[in-house]
Protein backbone atom coordinates (compact mmCIF):
# COMPACT_ATOMS: atom_id res chain seq x y z
CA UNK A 1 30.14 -13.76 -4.42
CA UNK A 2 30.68 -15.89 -7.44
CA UNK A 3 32.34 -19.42 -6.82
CA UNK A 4 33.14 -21.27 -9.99
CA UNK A 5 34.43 -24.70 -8.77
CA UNK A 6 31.90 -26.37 -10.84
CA UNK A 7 29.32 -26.49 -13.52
CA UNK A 8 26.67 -25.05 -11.28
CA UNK A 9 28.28 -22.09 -9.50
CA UNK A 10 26.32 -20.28 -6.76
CA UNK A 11 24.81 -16.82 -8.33
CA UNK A 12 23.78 -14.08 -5.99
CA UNK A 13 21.71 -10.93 -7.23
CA UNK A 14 21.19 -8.35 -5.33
CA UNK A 15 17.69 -6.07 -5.13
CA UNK A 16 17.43 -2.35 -6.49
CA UNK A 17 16.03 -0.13 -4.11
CA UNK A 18 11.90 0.94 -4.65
CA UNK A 19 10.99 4.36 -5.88
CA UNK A 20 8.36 4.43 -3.28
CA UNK A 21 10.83 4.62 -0.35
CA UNK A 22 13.66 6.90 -1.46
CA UNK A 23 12.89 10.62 -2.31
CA UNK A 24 12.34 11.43 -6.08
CA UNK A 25 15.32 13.61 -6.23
CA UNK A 26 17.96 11.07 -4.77
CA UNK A 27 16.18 7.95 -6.23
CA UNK A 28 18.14 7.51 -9.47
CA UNK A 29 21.18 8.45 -7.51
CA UNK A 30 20.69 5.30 -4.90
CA UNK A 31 19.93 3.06 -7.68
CA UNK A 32 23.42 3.79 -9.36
CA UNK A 33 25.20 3.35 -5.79
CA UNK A 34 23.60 0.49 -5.33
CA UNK A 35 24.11 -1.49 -8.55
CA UNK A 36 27.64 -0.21 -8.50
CA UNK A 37 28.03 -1.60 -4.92
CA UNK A 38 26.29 -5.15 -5.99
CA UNK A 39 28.81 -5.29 -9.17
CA UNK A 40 32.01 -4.41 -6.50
CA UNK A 41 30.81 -7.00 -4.75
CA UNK A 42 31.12 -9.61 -7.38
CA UNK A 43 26.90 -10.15 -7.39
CA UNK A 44 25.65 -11.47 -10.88
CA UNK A 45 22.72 -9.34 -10.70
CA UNK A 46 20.12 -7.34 -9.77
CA UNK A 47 16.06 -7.77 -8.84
CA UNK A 48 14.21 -4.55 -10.35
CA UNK A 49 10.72 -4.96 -8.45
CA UNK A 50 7.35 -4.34 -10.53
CA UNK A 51 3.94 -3.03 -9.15
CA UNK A 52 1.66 -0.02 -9.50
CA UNK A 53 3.47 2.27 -7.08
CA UNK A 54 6.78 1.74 -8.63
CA UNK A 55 8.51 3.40 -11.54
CA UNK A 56 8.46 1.33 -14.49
CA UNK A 57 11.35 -1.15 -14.38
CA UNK A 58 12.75 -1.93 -17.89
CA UNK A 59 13.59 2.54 -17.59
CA UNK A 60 15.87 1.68 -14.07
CA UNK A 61 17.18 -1.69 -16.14
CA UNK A 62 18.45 0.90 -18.13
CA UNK A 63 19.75 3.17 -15.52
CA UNK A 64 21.84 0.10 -14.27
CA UNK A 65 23.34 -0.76 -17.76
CA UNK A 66 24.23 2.39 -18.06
CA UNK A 67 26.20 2.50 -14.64
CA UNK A 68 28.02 -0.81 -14.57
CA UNK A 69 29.74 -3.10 -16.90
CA UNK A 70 28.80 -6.38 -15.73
CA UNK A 71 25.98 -6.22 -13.77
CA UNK A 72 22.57 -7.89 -14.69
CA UNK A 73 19.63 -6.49 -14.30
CA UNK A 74 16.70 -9.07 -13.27
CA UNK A 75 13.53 -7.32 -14.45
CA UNK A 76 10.28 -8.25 -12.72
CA UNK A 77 7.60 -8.52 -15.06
CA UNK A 78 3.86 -8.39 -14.45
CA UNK A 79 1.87 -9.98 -17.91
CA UNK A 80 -1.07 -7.59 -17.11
CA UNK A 81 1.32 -4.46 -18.49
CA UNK A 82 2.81 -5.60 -21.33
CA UNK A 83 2.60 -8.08 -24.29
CA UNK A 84 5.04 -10.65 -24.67
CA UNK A 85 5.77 -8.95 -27.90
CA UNK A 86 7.53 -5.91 -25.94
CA UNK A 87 9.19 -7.74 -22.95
CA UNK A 88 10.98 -9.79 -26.27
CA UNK A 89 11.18 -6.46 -27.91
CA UNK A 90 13.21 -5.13 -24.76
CA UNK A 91 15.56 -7.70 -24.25
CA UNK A 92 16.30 -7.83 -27.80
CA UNK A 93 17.19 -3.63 -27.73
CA UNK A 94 19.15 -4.15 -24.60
CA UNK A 95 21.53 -6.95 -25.96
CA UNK A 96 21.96 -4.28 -29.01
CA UNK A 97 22.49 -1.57 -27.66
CA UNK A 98 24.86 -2.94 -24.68
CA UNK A 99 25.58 -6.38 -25.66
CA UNK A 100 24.69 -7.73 -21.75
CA UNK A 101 22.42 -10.45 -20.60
CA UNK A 102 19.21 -10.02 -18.47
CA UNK A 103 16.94 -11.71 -16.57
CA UNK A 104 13.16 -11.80 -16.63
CA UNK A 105 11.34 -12.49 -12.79
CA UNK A 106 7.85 -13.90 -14.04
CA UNK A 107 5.59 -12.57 -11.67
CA UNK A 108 2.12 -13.89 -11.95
CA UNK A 109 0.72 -12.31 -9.42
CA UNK A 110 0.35 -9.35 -7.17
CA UNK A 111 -0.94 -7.50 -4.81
CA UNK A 112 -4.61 -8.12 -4.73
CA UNK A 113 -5.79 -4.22 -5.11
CA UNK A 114 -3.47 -3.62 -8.05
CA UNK A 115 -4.70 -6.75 -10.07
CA UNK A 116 -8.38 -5.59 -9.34
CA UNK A 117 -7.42 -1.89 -10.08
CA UNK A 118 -6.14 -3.58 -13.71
CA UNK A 119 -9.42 -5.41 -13.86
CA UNK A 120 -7.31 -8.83 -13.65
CA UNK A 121 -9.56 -11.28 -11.94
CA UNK A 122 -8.14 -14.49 -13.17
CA UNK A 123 -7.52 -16.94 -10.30
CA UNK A 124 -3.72 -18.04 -8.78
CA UNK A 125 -3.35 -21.34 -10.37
CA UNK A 126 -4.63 -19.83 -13.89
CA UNK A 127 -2.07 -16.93 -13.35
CA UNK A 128 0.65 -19.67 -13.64
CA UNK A 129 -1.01 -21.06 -16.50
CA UNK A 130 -1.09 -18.00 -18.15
CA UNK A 131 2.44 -16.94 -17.05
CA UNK A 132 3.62 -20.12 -19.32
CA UNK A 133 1.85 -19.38 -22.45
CA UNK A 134 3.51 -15.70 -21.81
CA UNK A 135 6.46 -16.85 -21.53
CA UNK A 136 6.73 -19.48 -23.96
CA UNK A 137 6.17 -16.88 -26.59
CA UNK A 138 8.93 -14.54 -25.23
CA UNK A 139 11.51 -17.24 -25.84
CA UNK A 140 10.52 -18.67 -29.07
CA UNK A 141 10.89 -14.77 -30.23
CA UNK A 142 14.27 -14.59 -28.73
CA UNK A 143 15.14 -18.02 -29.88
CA UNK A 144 15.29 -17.77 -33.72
CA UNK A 145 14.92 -15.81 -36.39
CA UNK A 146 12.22 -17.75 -37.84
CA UNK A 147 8.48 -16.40 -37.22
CA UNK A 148 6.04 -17.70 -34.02
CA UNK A 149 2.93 -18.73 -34.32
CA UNK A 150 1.45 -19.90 -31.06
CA UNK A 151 -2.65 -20.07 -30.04
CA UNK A 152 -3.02 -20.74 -26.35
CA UNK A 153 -6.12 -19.97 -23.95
CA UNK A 154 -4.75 -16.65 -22.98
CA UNK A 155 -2.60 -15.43 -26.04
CA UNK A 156 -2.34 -15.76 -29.40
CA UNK A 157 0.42 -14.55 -31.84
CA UNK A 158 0.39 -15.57 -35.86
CA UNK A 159 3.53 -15.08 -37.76
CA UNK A 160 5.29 -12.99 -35.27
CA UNK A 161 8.98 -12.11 -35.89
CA UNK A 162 11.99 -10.14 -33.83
CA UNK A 163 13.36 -7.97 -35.35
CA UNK A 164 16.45 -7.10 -35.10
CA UNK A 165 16.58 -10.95 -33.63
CA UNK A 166 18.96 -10.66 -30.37
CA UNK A 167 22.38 -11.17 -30.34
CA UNK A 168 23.20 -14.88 -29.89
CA UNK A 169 24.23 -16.26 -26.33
CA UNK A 170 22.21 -12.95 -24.65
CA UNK A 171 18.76 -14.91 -24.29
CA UNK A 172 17.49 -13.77 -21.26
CA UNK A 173 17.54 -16.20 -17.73
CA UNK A 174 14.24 -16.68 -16.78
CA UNK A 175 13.39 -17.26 -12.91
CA UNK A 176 9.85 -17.10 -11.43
CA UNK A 177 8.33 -17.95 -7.86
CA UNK A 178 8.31 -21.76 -7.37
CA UNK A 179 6.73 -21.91 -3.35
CA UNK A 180 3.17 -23.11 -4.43
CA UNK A 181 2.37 -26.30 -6.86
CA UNK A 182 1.26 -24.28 -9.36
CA UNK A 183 4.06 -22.14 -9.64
CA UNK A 184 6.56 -25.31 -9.71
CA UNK A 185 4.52 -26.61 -12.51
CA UNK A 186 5.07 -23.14 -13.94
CA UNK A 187 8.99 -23.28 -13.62
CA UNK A 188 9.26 -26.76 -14.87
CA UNK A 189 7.50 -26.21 -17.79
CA UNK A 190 9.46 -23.52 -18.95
CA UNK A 191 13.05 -24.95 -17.57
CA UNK A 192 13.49 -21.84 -15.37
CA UNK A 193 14.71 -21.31 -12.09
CA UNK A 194 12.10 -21.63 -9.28
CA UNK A 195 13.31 -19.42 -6.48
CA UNK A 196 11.60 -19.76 -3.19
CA UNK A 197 11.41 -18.23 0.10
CA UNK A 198 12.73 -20.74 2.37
CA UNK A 199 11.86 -22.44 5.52
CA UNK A 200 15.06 -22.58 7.99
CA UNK A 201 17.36 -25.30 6.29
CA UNK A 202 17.14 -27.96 9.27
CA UNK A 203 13.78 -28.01 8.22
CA UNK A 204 14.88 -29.63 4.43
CA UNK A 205 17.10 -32.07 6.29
CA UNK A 206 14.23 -34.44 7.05
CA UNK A 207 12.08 -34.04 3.62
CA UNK A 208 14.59 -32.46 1.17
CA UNK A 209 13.04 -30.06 -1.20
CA UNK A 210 11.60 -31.71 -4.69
CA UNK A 211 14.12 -29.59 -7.19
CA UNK A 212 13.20 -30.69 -10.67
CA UNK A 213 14.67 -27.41 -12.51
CA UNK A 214 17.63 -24.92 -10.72
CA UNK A 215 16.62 -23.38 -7.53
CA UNK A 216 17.22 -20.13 -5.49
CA UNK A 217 16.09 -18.70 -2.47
CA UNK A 218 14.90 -15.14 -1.52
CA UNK A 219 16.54 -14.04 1.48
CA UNK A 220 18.36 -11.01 3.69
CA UNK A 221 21.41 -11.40 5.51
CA UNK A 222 22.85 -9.79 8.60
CA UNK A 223 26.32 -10.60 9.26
CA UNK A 224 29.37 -9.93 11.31
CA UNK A 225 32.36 -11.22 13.21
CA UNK A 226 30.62 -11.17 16.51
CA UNK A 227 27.15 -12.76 16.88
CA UNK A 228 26.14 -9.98 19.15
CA UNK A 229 26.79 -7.07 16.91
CA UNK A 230 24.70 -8.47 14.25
CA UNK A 231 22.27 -8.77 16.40
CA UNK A 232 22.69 -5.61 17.29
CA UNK A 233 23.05 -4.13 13.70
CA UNK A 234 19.74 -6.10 12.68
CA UNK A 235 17.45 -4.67 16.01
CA UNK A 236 18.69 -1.44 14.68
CA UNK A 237 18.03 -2.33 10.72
CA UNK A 238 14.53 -3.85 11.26
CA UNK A 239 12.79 -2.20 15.15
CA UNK A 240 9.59 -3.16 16.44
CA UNK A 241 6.58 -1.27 14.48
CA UNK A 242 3.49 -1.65 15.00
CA UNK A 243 1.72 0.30 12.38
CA UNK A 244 4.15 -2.31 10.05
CA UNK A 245 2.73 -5.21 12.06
CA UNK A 246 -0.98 -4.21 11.34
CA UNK A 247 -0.46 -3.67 7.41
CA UNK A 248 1.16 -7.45 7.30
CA UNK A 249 -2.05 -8.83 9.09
CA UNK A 250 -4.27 -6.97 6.95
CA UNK A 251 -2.21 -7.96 3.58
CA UNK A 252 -2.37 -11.29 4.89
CA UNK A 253 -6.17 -10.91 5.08
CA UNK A 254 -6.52 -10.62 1.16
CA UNK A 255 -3.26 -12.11 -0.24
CA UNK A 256 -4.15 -15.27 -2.17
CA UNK A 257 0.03 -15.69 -2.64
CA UNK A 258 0.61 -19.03 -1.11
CA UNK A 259 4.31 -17.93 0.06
CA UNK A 260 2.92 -15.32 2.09
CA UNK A 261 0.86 -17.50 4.25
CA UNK A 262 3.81 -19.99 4.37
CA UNK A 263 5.85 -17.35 5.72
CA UNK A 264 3.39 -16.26 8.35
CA UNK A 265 2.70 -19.92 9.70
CA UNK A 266 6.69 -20.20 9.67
CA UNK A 267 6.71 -17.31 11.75
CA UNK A 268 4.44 -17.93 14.12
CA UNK A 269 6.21 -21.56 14.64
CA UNK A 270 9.98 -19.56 15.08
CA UNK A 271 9.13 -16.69 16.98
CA UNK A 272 10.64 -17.44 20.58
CA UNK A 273 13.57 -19.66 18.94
CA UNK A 274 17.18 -17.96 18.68
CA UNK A 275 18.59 -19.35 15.64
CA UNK A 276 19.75 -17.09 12.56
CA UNK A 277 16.74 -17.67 10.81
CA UNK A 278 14.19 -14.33 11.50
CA UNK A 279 11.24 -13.30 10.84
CA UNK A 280 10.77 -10.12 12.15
CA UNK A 281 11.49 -7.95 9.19
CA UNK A 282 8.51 -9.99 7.46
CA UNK A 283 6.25 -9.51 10.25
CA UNK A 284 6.81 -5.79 10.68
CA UNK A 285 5.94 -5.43 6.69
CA UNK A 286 9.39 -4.39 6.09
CA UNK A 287 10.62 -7.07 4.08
CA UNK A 288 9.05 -9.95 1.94
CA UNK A 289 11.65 -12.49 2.54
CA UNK A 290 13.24 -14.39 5.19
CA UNK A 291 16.84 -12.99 7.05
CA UNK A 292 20.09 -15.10 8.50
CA UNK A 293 21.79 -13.07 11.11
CA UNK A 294 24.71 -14.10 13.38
CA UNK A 295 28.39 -14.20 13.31
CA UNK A 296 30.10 -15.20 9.74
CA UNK A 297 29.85 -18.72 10.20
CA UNK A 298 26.90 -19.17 11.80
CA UNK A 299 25.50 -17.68 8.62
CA UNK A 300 27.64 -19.36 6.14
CA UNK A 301 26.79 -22.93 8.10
CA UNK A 302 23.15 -22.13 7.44
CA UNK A 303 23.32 -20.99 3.80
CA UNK A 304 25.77 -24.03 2.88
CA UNK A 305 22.82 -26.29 4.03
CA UNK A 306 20.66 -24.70 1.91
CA UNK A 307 23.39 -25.30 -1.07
CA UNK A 308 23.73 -28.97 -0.19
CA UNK A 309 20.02 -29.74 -0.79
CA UNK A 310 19.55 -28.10 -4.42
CA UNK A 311 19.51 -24.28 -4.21
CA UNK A 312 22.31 -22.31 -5.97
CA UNK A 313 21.07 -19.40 -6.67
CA UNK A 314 20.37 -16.50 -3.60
CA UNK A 315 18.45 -13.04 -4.45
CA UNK A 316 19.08 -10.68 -1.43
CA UNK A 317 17.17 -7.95 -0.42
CA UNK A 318 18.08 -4.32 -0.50
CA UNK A 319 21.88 -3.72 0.23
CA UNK A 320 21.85 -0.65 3.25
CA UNK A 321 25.17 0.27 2.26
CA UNK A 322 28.21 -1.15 0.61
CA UNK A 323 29.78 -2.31 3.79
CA UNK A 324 26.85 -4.72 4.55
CA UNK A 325 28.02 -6.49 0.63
CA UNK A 326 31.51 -6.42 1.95
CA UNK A 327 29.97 -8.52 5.14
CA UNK A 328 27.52 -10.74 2.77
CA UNK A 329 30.34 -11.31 0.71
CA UNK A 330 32.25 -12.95 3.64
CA UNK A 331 29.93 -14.69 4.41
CA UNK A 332 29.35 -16.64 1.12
CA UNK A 333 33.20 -17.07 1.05
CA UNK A 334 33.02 -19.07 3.86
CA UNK A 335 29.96 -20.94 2.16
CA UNK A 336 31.73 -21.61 -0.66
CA UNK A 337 34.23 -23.45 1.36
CA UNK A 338 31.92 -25.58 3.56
CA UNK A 339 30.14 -27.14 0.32
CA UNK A 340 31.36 -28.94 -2.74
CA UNK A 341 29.60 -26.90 -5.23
């Protein structure tokens, strides 16, 4: 799904399934299929979610680099459980001990009952302030051998050294939510890549999206050669549920995460329209991100629009099987050829 006709080639990760919906015994299992399907399918890497119901993810990281030879895991990382001492730390042992590149998603928030649980009170915009300072110190660490001192409002390090330093050209890529102010702000001050979930791409023909640093979107797909049979295939993926449909209105009761009420106003204003952007999987609480479903190039026509205003890098959700890759992967073939990338 890699296309390398220019400097900025269009990356697509895929997502590692959750612990919490896969049975304990077959979990690690479905998280080697699934990384070894992503790599098949020619996907630079892999989202590893983060929150309190999930295993921890720098162990399935691991379990990834152990199971492919390419592959990159994308580790989401939550400053309330670690210092920025051990995230370095980790991304320094992983270069050693496989010599591969990772990716850190800077998550600054949550959801609301797990920061609270963690005692972590501090408001959204001061999360993104916060997430800086955290990261800042990550990369100086990973960035010479020399020692960091940094004093910030939320952290503090004197003298602080990596050790062994990480091999040189593994510094991790660093991406983190861009869809509020703040978290733009964030992504620009840190040069990393603000991914967003989008709003359907006509809607960035008329007011193009303000791309200051690389961009990405967060987003399913649904494709096949016939319109109808994707349809069909996604009515089958993602059914009406209402016990999902209550759980999004009550998360959207006490989420403070300005994407997730940009999503819900989106869907309210796209319900009754047929076009391959859809909402339902959102709205049923089965998926945080938008999906594209229709025939190849239906698809491909919507995600090259998306490419011609800024946004080069795509993070899927969680691959069903390997033959839904094999149809994603058509699809950004077709992409590939619409655009000059």
């Amino acid at each position: 799904m890699k296309n390398g006709k220019s400097e900025q080639p269009l990356e697509v990760f895929a997502t590692c399934p959750q612990s919490s919906q896969v049975p304990r015994e077959e979990y690690l299992k479905n998280v080697v299929e699934v990384a070894r399907w992503s790599e098949a399918a020619g996907c630079r890497g892999i989202l590893v979610y983060t929150d309190n119901s999930l295993v921890d993810p720098w162990l399935v990281a691991q379990v990834i680099l152990q199971n492919t030879s390419t592959l990159a895991p994308l580790v989401a990382v939550q400053p309330v459980y670690m210092h920025p001492y051990a995230v370095a730390k980790m991304a320094a042992s992983y270069a050693h001990f496989y010599g591969r590149k990772i990716y850190l998603n800077m998550v600054a928030g949550g959801f609301k009952n797990d920061l609270l649980a963690l005692n972590d009170t501090t408001p959204h915009d001061d999360r993104y302030a916060r997430l800086v300072e955290y990261t800042t110190i990550i990369m100086r660490l990973l960035a010479s051998p020399d020692p960091v001192t940094f004093e910030g409002k939320f952290y503090q390090v004197i003298n602080l050294r990596m050790t062994p330093p990480i091999v040189s050209g593994l510094e991790p890529g660093v991406f983190l939510s861009g869809s509020s102010e703040a978290g733009q702000s964030a992504a620009e001050a840190l040069c990393a890549t603000a991914i967003q979930y989008p709003k359907p791409p006509k809607e960035y023909e008329a007011a193009p999206p303000r791309l200051v640093v690389p961009a990405g979107v967060r987003v399913g797909i649904i494709a096949r050669r016939d319109a109808a049979a994707a349809w069909e295939a996604a009515n089958e993926r993602f059914p009406e549920d209402r016990k999902g449909q209550i759980t999004h209105q009550l998360a959207m009761k006490v989420s403070d995460s300005q994407w997730h009420k940009q999503l819900s106003d989106m869907a309210k204003e796209t319900k009754n329209q047929r076009t391959p952007y859809w909402l339902h999987p959102f709205e049923n609480y089965k998926t945080f991100c938008p999906y594209l479903v229709g025939n190849y190039e239906s698809v491909a026509a919507e995600l090259s629009r998306y490419v011609q205003v800024g946004y080069r890098t795509f993070i899927l959700d969680i691959p069903p099987s390997e033959e839904e890759l094999a149809h994603t992967g058509e699809v950004f073939r077709l992409a590939a050829q619409q655009v000059s990338v």
